[in-house]
N, C-alpha and C. Protein backbone atom coordinates (compact mmCIF):
# COMPACT_ATOMS: atom_id res chain seq x y z
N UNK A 1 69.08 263.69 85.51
CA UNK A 1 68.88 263.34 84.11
C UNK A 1 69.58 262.01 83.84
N UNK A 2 68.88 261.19 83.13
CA UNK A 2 69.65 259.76 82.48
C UNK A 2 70.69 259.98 81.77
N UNK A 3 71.66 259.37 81.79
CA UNK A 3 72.59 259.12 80.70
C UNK A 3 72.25 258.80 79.79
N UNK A 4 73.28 259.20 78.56
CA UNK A 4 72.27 258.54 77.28
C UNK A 4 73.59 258.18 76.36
N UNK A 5 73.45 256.73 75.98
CA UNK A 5 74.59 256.24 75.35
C UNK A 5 73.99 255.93 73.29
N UNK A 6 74.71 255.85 72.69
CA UNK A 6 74.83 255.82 71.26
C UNK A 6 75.09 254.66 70.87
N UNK A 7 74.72 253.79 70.44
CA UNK A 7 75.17 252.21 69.49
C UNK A 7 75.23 251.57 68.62
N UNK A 8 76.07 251.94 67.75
CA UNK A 8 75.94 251.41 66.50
C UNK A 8 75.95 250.10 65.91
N UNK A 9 75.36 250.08 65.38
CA UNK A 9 75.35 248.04 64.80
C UNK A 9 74.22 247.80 66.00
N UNK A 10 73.27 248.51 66.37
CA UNK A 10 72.34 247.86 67.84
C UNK A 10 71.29 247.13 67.30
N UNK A 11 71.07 246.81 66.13
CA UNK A 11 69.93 245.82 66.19
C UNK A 11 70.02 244.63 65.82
N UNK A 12 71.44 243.95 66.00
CA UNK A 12 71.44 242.92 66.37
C UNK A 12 73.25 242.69 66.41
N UNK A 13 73.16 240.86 67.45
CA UNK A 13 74.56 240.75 67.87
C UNK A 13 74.97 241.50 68.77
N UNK A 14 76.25 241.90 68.67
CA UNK A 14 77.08 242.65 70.42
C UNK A 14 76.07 243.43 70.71
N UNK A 15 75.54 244.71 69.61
CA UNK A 15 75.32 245.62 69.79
C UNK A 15 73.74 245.41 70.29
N UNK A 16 73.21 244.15 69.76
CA UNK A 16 71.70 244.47 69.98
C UNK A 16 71.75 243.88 71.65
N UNK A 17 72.54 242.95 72.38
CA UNK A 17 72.81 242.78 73.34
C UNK A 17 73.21 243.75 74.23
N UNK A 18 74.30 244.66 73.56
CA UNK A 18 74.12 246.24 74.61
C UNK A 18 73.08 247.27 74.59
N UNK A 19 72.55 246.84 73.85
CA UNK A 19 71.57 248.05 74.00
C UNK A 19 70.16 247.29 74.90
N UNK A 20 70.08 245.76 74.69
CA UNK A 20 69.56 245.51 76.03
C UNK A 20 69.75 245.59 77.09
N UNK A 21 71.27 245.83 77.39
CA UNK A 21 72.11 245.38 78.90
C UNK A 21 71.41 247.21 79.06
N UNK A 22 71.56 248.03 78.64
CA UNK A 22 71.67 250.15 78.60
C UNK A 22 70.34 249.80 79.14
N UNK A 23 69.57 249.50 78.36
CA UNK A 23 67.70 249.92 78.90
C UNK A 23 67.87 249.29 80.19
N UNK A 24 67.90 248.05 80.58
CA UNK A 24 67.46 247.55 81.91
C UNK A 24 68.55 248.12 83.05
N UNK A 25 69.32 249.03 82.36
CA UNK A 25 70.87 249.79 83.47
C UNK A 25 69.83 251.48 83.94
N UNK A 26 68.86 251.67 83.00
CA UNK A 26 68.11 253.09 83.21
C UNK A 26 69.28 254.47 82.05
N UNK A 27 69.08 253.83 81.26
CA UNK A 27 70.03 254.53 80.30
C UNK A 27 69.04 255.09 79.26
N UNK A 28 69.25 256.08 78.27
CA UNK A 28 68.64 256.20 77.57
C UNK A 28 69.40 255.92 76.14
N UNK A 29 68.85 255.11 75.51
CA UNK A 29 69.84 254.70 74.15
C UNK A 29 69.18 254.79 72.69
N UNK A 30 70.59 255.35 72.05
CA UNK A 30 70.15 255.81 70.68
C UNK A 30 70.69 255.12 69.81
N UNK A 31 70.16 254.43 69.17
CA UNK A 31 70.42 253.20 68.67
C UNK A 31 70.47 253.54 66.75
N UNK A 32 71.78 252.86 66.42
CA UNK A 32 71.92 253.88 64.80
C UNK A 32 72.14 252.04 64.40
N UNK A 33 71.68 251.96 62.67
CA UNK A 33 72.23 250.64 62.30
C UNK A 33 71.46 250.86 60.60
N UNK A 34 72.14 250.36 59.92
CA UNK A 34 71.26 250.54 58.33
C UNK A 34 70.36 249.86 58.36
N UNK A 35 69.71 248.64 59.01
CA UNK A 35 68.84 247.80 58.79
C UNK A 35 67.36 248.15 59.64
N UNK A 36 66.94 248.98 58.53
CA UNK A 36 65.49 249.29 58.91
C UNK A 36 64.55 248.33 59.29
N UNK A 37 64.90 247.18 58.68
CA UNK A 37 63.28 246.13 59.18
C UNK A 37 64.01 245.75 60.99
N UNK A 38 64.93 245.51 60.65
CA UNK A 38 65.82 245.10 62.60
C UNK A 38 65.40 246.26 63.24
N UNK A 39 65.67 247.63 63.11
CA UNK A 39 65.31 248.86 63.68
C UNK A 39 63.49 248.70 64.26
N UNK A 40 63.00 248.71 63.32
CA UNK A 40 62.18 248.56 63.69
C UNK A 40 61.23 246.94 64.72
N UNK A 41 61.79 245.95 64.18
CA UNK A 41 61.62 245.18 65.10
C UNK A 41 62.37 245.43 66.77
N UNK A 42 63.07 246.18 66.58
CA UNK A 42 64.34 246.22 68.22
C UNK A 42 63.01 247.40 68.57
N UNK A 43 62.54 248.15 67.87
CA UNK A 43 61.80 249.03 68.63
C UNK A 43 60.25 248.39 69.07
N UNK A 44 60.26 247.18 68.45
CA UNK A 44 57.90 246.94 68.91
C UNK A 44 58.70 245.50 70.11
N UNK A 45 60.24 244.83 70.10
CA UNK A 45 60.26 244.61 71.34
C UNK A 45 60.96 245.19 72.46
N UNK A 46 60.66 246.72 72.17
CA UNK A 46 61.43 246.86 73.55
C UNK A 46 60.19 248.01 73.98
N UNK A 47 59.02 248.11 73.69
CA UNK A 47 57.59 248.69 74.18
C UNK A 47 57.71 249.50 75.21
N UNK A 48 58.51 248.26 76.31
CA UNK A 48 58.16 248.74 77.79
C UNK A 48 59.23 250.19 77.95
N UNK A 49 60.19 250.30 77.27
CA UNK A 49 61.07 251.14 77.19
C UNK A 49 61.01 252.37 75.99
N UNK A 50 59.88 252.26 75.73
CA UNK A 50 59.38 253.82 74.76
C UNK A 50 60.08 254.94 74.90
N UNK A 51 60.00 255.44 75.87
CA UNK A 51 60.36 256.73 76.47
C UNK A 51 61.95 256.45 76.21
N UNK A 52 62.90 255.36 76.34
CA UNK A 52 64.02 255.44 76.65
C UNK A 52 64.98 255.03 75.41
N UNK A 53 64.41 254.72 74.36
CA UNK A 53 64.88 253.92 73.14
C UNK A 53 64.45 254.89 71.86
N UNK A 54 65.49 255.20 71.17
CA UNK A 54 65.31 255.67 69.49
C UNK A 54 65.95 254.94 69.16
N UNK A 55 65.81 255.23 67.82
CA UNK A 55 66.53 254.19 66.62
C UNK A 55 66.66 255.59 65.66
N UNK A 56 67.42 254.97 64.98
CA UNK A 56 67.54 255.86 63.54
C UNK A 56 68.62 254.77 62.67
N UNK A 57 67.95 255.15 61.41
CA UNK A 57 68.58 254.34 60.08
C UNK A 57 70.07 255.21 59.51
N UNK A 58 70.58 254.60 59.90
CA UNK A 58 72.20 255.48 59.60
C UNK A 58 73.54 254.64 58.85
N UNK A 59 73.87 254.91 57.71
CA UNK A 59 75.04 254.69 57.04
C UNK A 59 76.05 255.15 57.49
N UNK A 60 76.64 254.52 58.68
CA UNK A 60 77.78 254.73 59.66
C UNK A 60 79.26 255.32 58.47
N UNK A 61 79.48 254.37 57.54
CA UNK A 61 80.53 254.99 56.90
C UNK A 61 80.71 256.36 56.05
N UNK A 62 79.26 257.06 56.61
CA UNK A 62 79.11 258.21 55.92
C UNK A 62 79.12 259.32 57.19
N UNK A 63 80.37 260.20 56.94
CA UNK A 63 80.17 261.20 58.12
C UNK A 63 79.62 262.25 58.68
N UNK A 64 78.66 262.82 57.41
CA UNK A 64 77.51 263.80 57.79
C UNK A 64 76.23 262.73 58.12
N UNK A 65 76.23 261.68 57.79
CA UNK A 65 74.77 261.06 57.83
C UNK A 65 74.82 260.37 59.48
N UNK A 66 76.09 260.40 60.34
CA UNK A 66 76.49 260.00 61.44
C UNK A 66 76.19 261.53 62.28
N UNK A 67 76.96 262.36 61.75
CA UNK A 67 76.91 263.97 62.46
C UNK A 67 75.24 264.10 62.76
N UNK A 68 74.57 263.75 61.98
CA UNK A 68 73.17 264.28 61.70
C UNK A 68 72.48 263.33 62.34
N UNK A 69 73.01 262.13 63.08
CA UNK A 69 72.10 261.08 63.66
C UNK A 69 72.56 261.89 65.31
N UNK A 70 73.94 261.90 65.21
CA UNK A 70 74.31 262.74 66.76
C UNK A 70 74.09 263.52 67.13
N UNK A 71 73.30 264.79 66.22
CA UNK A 71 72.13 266.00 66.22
C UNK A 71 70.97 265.47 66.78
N UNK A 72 70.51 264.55 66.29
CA UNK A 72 68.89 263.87 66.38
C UNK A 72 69.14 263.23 67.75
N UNK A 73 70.13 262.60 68.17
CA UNK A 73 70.22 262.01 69.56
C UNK A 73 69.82 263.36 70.85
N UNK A 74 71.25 264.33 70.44
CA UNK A 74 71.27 265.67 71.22
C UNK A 74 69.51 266.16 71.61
N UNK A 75 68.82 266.10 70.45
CA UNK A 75 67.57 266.93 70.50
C UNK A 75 66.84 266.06 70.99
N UNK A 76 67.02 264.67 71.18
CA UNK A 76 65.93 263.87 71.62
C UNK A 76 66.28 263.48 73.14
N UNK A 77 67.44 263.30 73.60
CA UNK A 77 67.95 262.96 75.01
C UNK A 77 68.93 264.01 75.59
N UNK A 78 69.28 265.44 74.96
CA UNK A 78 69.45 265.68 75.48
C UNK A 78 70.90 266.35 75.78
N UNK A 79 71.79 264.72 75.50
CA UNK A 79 73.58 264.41 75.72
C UNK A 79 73.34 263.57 75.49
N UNK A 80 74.87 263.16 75.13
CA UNK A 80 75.56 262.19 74.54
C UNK A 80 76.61 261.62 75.88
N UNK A 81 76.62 260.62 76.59
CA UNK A 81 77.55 260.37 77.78
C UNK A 81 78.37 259.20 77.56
N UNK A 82 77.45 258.13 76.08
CA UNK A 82 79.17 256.96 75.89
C UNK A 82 78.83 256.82 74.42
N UNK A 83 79.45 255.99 74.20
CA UNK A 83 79.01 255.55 72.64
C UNK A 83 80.08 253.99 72.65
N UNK A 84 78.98 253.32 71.98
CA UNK A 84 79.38 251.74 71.43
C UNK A 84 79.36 251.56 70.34
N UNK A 85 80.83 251.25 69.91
CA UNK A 85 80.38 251.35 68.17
C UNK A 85 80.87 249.59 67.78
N UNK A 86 79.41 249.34 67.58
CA UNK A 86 79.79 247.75 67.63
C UNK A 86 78.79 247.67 66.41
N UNK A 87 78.53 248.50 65.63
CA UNK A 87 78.56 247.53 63.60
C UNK A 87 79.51 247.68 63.39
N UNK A 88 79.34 246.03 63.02
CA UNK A 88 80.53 245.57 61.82
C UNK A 88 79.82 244.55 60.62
N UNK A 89 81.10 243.85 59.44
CA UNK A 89 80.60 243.20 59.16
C UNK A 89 81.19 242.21 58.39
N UNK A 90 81.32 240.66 58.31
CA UNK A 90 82.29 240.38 57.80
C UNK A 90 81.75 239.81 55.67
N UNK A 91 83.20 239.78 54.85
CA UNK A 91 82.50 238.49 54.12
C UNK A 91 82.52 237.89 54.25
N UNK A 92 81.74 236.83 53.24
CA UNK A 92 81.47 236.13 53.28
C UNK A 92 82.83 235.27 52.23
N UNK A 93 83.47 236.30 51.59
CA UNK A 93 84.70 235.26 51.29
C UNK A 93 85.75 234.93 52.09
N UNK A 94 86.36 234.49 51.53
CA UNK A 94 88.03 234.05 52.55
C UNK A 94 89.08 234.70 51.73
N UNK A 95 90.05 235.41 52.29
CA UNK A 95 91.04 236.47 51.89
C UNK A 95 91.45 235.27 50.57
N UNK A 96 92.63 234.30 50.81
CA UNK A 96 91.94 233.17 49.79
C UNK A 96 91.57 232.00 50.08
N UNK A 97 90.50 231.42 49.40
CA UNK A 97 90.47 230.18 49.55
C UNK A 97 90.84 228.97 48.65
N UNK A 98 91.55 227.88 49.17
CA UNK A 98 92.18 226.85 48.50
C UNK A 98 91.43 225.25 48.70
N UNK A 99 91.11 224.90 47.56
CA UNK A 99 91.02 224.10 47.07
C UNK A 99 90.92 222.76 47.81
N UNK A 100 90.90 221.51 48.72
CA UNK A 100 91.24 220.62 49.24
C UNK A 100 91.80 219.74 48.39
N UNK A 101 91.24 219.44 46.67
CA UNK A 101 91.75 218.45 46.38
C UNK A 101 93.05 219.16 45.54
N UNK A 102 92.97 219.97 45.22
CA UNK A 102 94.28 220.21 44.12
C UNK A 102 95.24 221.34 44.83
N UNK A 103 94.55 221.61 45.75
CA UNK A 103 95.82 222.84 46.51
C UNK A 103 95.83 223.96 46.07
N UNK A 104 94.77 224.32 45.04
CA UNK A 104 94.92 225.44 44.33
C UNK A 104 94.02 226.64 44.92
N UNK A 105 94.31 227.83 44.40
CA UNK A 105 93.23 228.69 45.03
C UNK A 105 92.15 228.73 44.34
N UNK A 106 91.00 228.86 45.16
CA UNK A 106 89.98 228.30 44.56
C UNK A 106 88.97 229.46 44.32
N UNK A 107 89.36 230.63 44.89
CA UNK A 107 88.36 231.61 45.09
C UNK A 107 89.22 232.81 46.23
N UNK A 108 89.10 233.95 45.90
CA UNK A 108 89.51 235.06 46.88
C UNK A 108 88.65 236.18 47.17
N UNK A 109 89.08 236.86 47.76
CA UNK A 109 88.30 238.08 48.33
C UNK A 109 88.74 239.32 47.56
N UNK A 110 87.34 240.10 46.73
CA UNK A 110 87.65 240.77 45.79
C UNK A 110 88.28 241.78 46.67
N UNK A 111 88.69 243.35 45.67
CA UNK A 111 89.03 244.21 46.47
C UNK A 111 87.61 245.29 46.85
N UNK A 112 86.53 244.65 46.09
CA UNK A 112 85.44 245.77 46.69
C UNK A 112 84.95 245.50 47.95
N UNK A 113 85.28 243.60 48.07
CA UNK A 113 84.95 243.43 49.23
C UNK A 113 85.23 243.95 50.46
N UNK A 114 87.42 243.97 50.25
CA UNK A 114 88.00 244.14 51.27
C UNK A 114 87.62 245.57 52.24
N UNK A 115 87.15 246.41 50.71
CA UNK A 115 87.17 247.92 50.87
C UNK A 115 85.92 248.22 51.85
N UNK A 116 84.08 247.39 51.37
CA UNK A 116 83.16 247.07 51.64
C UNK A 116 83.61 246.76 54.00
N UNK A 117 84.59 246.22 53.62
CA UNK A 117 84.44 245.50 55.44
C UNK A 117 85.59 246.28 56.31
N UNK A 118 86.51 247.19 55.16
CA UNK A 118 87.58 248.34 56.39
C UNK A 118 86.60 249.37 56.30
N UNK A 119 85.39 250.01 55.26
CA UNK A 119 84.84 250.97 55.66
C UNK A 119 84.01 250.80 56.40
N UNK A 120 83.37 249.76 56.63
CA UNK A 120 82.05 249.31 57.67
C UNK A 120 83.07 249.36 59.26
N UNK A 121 83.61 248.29 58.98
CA UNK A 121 84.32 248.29 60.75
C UNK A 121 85.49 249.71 61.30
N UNK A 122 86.15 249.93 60.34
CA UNK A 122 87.23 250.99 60.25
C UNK A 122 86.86 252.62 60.75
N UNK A 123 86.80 252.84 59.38
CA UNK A 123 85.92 253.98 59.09
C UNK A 123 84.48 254.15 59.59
N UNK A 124 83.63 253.63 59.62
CA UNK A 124 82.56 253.39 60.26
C UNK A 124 82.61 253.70 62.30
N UNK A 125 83.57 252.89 62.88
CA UNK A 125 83.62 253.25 63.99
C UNK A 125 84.61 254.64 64.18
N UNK A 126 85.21 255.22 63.29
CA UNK A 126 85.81 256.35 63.67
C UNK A 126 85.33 257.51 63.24
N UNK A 127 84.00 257.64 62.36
CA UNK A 127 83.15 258.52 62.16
C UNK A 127 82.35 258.34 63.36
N UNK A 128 81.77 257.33 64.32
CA UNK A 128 81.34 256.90 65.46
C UNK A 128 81.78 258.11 66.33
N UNK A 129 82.68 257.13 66.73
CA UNK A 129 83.37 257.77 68.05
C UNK A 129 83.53 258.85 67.94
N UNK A 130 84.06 259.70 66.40
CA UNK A 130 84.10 261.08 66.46
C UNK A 130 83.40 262.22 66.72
N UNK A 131 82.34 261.60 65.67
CA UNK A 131 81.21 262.78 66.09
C UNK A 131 80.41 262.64 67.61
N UNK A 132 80.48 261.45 68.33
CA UNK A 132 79.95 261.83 69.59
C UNK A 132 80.72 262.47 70.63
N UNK A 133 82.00 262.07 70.25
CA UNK A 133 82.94 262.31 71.29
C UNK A 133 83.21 264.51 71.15
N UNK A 134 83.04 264.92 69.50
CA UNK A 134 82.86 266.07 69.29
C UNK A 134 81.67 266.67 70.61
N UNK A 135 80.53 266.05 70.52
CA UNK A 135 79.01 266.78 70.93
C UNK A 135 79.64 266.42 72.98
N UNK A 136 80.17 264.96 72.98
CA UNK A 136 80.44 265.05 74.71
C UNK A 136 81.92 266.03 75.13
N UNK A 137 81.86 266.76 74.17
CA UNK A 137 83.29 267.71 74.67
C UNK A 137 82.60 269.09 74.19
N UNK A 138 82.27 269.23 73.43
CA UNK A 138 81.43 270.48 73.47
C UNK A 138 80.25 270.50 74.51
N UNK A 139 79.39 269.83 74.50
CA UNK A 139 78.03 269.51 76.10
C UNK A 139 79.04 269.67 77.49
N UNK A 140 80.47 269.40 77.68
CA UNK A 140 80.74 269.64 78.76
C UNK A 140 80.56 268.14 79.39
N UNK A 141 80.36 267.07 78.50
CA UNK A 141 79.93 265.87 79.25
C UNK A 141 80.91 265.03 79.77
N UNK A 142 81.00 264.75 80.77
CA UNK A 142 81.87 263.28 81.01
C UNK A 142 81.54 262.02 80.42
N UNK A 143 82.09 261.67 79.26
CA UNK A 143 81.76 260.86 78.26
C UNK A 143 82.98 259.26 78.26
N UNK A 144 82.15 258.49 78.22
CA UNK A 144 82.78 257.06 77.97
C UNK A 144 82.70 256.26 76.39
N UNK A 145 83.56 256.03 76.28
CA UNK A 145 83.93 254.78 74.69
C UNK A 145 84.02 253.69 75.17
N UNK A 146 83.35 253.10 74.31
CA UNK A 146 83.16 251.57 74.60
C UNK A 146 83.82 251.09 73.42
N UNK A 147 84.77 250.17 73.15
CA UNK A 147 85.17 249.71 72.21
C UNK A 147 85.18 248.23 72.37
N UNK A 148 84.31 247.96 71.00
CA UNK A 148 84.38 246.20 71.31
C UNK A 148 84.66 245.72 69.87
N UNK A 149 85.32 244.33 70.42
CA UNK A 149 86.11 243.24 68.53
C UNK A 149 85.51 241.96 69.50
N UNK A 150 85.51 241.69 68.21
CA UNK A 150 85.07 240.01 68.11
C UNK A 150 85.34 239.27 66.74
């Protein structure tokens, strides 16, 4: 049976790059990310790999809507053997930003923002890792984490 690894943030950046490196390794990958139009584009180019590629639309910082994507993996491949939890996301502000001509601050980073980018990268990868790492210890699986920053 194939291995079958989990990736979050996979349709595009680190993640859409690992989940190319998984298919051409003979992996089977389940690919989670909120961005349905990317989801679906990562799925009409990767054709040749039908059989070996899902997607699902998943709000990582939500932990039943993660549990319930790691259900849908289980029933579709099988097991769960790594998981990459590489969505993230940054703002677009600067914690603060200052001014060049007057030195002043010119603009900061609200707090919905701050909250917006520890639950995406934070929280987000530890609802990740959890719930797969739950299903590769219950399956009995020898299971790998991939942890990646940039």
């Amino acid at each position: 049976m194939k291995n079958t690894i989990v990736i979050s943030g996979g349709a595009s950046g680190i993640g859409l790059a690992a989940v190319e490196k998984f298919l051409t390794k003979d992996f089977n990958v389940f690919v989670l990310d909120n961005n349905q139009v990317l989801l679906e584009e990562l799925e009409s180019s990767q054709i040749a790999y039908i059989d070996s590629l899902k997607t699902k639309h998943c709000d990582i910082t939500n932990s039943q809507d993660v549990s319930n994507a790691m259900d849908e993996c289980i029933r579709a491949f099988g097991s769960i053997n790594a998981v990459l939890p590489a969505a993230g996301i940054v703002s677009d502000s600067l914690f603060v930003k200052v001014d060049r001509e007057t030195h002043k601050v010119k603009s900061f980073m609200s707090e919905e923002q701050f909250r917006k980018v520890v639950d995406v990268n934070l929280t987000g990868t530890f609802n990740t890792i959890q719930q797969a790492a739950i299903r590769m210890i219950n399956n009995n699986s020898e299971g790998v984490i991939y942890l990646v920053s940039s």
